[in-house]
C-alpha atoms as a PDB file:
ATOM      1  CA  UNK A   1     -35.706  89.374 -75.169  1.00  0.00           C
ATOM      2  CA  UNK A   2     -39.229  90.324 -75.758  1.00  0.00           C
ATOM      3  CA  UNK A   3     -41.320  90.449 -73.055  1.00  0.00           C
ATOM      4  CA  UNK A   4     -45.383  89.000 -73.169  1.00  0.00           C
ATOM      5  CA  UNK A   5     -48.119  91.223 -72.879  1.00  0.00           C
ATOM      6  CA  UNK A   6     -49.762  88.356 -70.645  1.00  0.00           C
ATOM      7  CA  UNK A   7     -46.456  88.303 -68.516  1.00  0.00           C
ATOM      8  CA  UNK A   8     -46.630  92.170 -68.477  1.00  0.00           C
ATOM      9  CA  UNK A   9     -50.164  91.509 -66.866  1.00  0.00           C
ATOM     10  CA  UNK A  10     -49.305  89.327 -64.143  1.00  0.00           C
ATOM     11  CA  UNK A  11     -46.383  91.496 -63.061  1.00  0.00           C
ATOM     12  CA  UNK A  12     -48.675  94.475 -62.501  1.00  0.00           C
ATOM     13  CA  UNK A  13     -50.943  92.646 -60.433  1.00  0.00           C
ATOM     14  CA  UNK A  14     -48.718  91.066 -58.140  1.00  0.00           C
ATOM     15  CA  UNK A  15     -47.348  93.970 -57.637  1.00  0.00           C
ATOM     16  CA  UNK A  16     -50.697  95.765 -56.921  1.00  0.00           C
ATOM     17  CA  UNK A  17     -51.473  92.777 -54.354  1.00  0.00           C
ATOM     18  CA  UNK A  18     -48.364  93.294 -52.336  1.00  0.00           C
ATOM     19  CA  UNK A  19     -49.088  96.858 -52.233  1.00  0.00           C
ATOM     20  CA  UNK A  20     -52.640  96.513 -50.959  1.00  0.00           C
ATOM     21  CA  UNK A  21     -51.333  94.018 -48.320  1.00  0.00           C
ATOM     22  CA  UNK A  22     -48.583  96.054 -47.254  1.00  0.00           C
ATOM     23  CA  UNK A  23     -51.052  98.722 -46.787  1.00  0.00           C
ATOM     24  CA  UNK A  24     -53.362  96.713 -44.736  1.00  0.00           C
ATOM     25  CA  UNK A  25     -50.604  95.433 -42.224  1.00  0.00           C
ATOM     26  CA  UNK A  26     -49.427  98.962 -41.803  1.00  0.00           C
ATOM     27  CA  UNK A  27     -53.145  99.894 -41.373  1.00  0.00           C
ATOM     28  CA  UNK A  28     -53.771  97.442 -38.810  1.00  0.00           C
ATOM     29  CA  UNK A  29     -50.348  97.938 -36.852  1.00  0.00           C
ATOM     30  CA  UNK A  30     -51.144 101.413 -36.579  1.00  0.00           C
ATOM     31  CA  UNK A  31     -54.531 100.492 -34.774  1.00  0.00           C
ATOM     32  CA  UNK A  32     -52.862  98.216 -32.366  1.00  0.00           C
ATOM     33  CA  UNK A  33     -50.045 101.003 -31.558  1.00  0.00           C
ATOM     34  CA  UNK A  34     -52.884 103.351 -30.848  1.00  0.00           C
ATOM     35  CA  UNK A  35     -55.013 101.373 -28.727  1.00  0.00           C
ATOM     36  CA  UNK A  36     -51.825  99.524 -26.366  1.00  0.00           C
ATOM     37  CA  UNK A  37     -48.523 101.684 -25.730  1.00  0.00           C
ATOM     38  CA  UNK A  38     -45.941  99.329 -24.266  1.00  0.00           C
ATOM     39  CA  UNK A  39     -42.639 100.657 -22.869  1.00  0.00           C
ATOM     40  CA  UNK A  40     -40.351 101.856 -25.699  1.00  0.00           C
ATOM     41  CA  UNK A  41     -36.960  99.224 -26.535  1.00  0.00           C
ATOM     42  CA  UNK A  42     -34.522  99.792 -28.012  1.00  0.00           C
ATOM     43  CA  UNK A  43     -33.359  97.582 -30.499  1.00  0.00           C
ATOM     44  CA  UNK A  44     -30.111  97.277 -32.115  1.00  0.00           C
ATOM     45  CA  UNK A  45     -29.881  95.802 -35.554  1.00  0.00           C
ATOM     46  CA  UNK A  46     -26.993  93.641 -36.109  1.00  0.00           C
ATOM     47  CA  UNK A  47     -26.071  91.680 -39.130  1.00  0.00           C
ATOM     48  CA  UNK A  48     -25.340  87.942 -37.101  1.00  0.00           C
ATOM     49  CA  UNK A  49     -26.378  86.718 -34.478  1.00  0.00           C
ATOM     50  CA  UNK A  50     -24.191  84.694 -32.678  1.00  0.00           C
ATOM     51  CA  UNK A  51     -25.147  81.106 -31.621  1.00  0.00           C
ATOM     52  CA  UNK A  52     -22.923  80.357 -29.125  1.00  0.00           C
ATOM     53  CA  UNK A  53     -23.879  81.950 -25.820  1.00  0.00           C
ATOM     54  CA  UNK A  54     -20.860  83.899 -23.649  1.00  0.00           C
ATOM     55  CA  UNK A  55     -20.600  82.456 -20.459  1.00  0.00           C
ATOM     56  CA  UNK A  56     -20.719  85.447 -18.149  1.00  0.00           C
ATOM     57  CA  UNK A  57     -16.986  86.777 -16.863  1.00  0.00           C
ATOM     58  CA  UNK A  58     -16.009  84.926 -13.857  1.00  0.00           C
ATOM     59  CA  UNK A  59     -14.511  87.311 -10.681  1.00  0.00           C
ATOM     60  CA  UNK A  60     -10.733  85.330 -10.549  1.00  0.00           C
ATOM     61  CA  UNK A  61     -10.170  84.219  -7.183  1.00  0.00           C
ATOM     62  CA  UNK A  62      -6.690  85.466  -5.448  1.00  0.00           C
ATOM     63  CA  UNK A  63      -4.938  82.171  -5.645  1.00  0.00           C
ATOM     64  CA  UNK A  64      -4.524  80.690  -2.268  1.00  0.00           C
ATOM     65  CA  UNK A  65      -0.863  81.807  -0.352  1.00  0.00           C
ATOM     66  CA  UNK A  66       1.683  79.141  -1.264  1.00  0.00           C
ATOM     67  CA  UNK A  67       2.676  77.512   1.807  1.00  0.00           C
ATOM     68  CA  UNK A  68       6.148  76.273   2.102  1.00  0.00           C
ATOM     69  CA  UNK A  69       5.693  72.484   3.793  1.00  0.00           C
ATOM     70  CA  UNK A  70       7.069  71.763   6.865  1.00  0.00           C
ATOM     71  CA  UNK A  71      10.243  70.046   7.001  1.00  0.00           C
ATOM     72  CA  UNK A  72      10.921  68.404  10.556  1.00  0.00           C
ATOM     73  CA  UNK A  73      13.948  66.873  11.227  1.00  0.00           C
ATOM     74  CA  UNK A  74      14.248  63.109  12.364  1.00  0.00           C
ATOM     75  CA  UNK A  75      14.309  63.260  16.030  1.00  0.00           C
ATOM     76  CA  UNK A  76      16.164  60.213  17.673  1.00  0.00           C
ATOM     77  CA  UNK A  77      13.824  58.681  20.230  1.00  0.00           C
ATOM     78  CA  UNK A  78      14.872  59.008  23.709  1.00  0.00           C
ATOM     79  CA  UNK A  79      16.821  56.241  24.989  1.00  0.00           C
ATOM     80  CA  UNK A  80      14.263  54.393  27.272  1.00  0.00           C
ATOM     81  CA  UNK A  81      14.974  54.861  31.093  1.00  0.00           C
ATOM     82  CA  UNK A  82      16.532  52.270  32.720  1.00  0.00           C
ATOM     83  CA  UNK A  83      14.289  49.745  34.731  1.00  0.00           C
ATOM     84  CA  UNK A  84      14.617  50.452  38.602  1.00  0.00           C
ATOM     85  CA  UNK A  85      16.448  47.522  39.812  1.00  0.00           C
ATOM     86  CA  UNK A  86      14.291  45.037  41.961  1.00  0.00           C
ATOM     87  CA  UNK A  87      14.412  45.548  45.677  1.00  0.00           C
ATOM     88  CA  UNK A  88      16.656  42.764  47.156  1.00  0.00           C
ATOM     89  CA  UNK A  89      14.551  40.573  49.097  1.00  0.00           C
ATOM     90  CA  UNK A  90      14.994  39.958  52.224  1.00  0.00           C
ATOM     91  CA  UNK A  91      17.168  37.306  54.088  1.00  0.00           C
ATOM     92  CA  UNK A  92      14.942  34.120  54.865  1.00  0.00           C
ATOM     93  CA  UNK A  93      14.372  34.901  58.499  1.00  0.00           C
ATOM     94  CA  UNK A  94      16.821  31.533  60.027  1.00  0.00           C
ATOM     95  CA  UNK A  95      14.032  28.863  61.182  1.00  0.00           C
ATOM     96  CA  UNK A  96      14.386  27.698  64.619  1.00  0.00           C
ATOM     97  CA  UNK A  97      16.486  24.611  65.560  1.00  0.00           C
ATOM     98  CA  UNK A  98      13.866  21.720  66.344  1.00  0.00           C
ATOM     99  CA  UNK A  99      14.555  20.637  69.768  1.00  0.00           C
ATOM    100  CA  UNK A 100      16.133  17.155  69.991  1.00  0.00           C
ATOM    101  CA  UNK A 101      13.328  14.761  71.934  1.00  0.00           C
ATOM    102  CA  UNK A 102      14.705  12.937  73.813  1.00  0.00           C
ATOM    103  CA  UNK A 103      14.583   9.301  72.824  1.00  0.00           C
ATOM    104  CA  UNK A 104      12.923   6.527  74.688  1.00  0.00           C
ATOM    105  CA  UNK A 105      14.857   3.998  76.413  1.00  0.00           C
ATOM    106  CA  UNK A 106      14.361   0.727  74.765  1.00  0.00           C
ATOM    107  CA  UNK A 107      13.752  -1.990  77.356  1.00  0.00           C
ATOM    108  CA  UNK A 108      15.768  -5.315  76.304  1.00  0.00           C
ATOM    109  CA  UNK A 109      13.432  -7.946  75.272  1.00  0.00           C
ATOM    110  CA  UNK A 110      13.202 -10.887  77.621  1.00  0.00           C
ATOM    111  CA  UNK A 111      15.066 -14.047  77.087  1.00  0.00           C
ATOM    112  CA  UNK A 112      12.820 -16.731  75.094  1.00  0.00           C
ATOM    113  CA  UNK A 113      12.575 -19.978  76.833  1.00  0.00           C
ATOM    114  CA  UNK A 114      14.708 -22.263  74.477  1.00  0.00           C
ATOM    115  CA  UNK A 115      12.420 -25.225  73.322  1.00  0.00           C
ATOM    116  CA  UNK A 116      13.698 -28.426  74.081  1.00  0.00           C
ATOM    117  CA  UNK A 117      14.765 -30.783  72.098  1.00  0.00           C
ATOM    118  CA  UNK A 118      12.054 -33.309  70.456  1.00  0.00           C
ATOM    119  CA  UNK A 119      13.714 -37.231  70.601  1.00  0.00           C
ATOM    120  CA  UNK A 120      12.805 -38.403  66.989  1.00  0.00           C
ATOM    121  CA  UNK A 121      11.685 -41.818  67.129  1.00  0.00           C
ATOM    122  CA  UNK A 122      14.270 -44.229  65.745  1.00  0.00           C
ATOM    123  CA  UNK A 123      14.183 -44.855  62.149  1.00  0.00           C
ATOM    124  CA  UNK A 124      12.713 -48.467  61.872  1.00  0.00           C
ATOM    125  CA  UNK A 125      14.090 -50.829  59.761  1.00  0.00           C
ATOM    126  CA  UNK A 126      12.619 -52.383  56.732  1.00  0.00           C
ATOM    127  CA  UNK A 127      10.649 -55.478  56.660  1.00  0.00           C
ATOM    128  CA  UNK A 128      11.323 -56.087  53.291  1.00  0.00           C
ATOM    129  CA  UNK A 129      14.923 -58.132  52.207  1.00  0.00           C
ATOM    130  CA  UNK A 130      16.760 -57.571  49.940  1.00  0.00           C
ATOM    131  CA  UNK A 131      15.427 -61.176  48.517  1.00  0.00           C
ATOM    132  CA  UNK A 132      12.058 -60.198  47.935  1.00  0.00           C
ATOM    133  CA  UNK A 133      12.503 -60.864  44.295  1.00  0.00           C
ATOM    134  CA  UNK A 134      13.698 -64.033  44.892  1.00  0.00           C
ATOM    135  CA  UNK A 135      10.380 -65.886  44.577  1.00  0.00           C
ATOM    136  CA  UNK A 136       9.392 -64.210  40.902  1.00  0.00           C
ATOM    137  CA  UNK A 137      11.155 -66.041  38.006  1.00  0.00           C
ATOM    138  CA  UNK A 138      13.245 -63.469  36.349  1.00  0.00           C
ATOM    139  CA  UNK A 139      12.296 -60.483  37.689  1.00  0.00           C
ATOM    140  CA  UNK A 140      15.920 -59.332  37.626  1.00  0.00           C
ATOM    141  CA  UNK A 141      15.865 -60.054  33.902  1.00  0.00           C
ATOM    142  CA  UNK A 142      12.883 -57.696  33.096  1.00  0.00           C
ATOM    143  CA  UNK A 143      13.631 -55.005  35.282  1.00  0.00           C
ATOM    144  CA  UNK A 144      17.165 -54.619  33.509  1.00  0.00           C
ATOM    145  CA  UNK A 145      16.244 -55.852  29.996  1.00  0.00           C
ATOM    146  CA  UNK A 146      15.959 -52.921  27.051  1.00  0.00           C
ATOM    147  CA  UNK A 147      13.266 -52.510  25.366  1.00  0.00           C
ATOM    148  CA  UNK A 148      13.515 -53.990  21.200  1.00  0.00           C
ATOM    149  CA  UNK A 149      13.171 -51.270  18.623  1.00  0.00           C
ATOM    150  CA  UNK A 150       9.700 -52.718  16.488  1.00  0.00           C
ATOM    151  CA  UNK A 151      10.662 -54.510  12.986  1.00  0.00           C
ATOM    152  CA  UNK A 152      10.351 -52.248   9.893  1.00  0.00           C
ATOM    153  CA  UNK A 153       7.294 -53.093   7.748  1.00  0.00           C
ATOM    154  CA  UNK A 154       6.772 -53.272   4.569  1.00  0.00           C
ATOM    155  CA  UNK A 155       3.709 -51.578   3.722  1.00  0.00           C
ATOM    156  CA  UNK A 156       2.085 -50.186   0.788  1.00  0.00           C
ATOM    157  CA  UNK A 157       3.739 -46.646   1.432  1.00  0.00           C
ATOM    158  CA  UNK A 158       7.239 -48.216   1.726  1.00  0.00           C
ATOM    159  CA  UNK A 159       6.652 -50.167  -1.389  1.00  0.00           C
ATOM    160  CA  UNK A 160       5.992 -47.213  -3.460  1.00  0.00           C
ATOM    161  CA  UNK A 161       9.095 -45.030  -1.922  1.00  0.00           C
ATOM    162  CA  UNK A 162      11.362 -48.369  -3.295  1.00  0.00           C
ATOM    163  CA  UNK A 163       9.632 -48.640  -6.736  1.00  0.00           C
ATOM    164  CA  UNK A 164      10.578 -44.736  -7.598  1.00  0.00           C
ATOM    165  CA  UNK A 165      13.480 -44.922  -6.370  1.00  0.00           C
ATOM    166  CA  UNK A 166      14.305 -47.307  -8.068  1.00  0.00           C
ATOM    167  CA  UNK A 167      12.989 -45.742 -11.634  1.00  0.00           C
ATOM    168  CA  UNK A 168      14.502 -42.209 -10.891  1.00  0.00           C
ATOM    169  CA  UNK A 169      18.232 -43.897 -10.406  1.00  0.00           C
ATOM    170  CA  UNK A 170      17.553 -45.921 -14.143  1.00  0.00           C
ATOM    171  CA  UNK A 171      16.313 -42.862 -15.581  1.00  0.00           C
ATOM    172  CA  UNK A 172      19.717 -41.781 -16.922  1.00  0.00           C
ATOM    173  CA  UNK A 173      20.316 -45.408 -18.281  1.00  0.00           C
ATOM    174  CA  UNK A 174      16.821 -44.621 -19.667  1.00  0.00           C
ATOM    175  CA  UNK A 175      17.722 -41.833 -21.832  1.00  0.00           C
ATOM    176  CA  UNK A 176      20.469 -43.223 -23.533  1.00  0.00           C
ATOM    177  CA  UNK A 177      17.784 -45.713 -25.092  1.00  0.00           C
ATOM    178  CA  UNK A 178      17.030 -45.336 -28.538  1.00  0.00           C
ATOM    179  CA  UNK A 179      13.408 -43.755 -29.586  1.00  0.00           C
ATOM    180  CA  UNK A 180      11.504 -47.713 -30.308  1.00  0.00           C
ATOM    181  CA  UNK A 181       8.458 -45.183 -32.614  1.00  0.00           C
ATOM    182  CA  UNK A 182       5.056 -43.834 -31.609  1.00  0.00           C
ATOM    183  CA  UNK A 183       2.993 -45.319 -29.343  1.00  0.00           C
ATOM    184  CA  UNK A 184       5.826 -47.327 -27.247  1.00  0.00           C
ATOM    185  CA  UNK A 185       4.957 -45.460 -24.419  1.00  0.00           C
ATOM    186  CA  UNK A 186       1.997 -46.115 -23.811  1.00  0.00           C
ATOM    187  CA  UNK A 187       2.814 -49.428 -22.967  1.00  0.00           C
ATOM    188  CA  UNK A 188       3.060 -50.813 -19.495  1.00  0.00           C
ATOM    189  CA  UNK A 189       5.566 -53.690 -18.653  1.00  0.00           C
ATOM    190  CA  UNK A 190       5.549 -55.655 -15.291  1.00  0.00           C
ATOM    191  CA  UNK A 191       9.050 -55.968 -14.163  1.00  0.00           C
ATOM    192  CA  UNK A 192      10.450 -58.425 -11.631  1.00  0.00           C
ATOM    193  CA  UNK A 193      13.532 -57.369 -10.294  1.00  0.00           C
ATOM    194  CA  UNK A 194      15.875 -59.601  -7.755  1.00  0.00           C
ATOM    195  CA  UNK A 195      18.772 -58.086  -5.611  1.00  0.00           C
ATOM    196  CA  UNK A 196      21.374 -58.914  -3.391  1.00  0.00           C
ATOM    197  CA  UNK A 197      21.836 -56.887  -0.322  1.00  0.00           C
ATOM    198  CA  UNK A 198      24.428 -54.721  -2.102  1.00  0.00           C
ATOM    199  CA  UNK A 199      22.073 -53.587  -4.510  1.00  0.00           C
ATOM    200  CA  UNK A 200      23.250 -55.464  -6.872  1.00  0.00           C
ATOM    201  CA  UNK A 201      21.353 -57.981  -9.771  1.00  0.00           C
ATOM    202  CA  UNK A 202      21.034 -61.172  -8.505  1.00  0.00           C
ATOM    203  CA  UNK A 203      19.390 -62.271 -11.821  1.00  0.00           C
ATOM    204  CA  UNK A 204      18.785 -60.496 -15.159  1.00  0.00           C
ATOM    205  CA  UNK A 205      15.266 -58.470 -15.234  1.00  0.00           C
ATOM    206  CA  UNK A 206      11.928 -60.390 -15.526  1.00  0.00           C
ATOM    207  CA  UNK A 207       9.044 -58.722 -17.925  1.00  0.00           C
ATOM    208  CA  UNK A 208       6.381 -60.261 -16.632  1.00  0.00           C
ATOM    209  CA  UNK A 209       3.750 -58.809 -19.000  1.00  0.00           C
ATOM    210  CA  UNK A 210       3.127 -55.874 -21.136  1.00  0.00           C
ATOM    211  CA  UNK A 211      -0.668 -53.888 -20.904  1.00  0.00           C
ATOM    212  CA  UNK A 212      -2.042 -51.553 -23.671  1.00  0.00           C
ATOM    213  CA  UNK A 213      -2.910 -51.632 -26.957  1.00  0.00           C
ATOM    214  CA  UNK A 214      -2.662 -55.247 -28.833  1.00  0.00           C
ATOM    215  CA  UNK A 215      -1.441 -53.661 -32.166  1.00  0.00           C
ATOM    216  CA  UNK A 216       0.946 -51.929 -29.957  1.00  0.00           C
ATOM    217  CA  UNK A 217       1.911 -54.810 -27.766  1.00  0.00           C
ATOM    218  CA  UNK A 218       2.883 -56.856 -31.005  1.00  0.00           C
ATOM    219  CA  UNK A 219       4.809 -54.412 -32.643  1.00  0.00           C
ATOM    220  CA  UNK A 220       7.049 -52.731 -29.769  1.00  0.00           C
ATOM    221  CA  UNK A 221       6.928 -56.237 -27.280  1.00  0.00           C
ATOM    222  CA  UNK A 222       9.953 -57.731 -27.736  1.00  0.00           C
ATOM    223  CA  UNK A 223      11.929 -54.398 -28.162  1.00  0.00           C
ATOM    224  CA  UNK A 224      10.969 -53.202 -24.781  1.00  0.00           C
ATOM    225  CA  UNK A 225      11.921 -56.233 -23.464  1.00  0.00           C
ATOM    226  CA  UNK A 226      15.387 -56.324 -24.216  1.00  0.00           C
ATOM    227  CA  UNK A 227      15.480 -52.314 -23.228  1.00  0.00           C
ATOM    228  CA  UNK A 228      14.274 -52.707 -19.900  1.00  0.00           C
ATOM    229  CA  UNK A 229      16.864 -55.730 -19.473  1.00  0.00           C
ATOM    230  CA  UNK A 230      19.679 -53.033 -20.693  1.00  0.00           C
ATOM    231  CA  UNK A 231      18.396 -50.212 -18.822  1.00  0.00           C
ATOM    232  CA  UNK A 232      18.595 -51.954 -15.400  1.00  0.00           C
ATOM    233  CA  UNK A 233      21.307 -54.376 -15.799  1.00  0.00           C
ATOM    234  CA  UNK A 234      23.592 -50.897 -17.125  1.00  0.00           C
ATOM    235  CA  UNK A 235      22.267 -48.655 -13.409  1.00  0.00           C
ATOM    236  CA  UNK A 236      23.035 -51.413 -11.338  1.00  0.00           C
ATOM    237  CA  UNK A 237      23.510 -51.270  -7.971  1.00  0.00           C
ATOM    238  CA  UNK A 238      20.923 -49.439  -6.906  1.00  0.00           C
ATOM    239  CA  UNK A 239      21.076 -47.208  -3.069  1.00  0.00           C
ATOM    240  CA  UNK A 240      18.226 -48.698  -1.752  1.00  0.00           C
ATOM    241  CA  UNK A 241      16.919 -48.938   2.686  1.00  0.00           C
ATOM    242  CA  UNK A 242      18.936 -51.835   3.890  1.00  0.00           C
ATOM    243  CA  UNK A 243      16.504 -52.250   7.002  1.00  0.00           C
ATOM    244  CA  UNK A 244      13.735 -53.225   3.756  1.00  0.00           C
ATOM    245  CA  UNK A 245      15.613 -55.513   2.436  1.00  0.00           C
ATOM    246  CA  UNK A 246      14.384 -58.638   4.168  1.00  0.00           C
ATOM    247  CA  UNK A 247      11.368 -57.921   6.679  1.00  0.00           C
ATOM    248  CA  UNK A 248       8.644 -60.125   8.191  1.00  0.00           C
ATOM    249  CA  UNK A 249       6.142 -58.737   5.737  1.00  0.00           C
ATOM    250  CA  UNK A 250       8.682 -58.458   2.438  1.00  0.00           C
ATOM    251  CA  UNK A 251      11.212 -56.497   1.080  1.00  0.00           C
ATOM    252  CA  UNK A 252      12.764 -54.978  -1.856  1.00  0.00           C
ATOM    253  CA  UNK A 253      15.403 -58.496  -2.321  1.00  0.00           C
ATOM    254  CA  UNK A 254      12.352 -59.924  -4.660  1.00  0.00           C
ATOM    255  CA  UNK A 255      10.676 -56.548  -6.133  1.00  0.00           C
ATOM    256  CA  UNK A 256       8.330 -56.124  -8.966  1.00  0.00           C
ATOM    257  CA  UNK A 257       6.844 -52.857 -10.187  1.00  0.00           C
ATOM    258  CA  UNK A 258       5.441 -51.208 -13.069  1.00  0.00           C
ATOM    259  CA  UNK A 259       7.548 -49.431 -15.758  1.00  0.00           C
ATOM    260  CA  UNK A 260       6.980 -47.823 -18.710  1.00  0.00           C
ATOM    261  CA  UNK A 261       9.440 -46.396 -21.121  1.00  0.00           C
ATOM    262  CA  UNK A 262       9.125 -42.341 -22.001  1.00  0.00           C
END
């Protein structure tokens, strides 16, 4: 390895530099020992320096005396003392026996006067004989005479009552009809019936006319004549009121009504 003259050069005078400047510090140093003399120290060179500081020795305290804990035994409570017995109180001092008063004589009550007797006046007789009826015309008669129970009527409320009962017993005769086709009932028949007191036909049914529908009337007519004379000439007799058979004001004996087949 050959070494530059340059190199050679620069060497020297770095050298020469750190010469001169060691020189100088040591120089100055020198001055400053001279002029200020501080206390000598003494310094001890060591290779490391530690960086954890020693935490100075703790004195060890004389552990405290063990002492042994005090075991006591169970002590069994006293028995409590008996309660003094209560002072027997004294006898009831014995009361004093009231003294008997004496009772007052009772005086007897004088006698009442007995009242005398009132006389009654006489019971008089009546002026009235037993013929005082004599002289009105049949006053016996009325005074002895019921009174007549009022005739049934027959009204507009009783003549309704008749005219369903009498369709609700035909009903089952009713049912046993054959279906006549659409429309028959719509129709509306007047029916006559007559009846003996038995309930009983006393002639056959009566169609007195037939309302509704003209197309109707001419096509189902005469069929629903002849099943209205079957239906109530088969459900005869009928359970009808005998005290509405007959009345002043009519009855069921000569009944018409209006039917209509369903």
């Amino acid at each position: 390895m050959t070494v530059d003259r340059g190199e050679m050069m620069g060497t020297a005078g770095a050298i020469a530099l750190h010469v001169a400047l060691i020189a100088a510090l040591s120089m100055s140093l020198a001055h400053t020992a001279a002029n200020i003399e501080p206390p000598s120290m003494e310094v001890e060179l060591v290779d490391e320096i530690g960086l954890t500081a020693t935490a100075p020795t703790s004195i060890p305290t004389p552990p405290p005396a063990s002492v042994a804990p005090e075991i006591s035994e169970a002590v069994e409570p006293l028995p409590p003392e008996p309660a003094p017995a209560p002072a027997p109180a004294p006898a009831p001092s014995p009361r004093p026996s009231p003294i008997a008063k004496p009772r007052p004589v009772t005086k007897p009550a004088p006698p009442r006067p007995t009242p005398r007797a009132q006389q009654r006046p006489a019971p008089r007789g009546s002026r009235i004989g037993d013929d005082f009826l004599k002289g009105i015309e049949g006053g016996d008669e009325r005074a002895s005479a019921p009174a007549k129970p009022s005739a049934p009527t027959f009204n507009a409320q009783a003549k309704m009552d008749i005219g369903q009962a009498i369709i609700r017993q035909a009903r089952s005769c009713a049912n046993n009809q054959p279906f006549l086709g659409e429309g028959a009932n719509t129709l509306r028949l007047r029916v006559n019936l007559r009846f003996n007191r038995n309930g009983r036909l006393a002639s056959s049914p009566t169609v007195l006319g037939i309302a509704g529908n003209a197309d109707l009337r001419s096509k189902y007519g005469e069929l629903l004549e002849d099943q209205v004379r079957r239906i109530f000439t088969q459900c005869a007799p009928f359970r009808l009121p005998a005290e509405l058979y007959d009345t002043p004001s009519g009855g069921w004996n000569d009944f018409t009504f209006i039917y209509r087949v369903e």
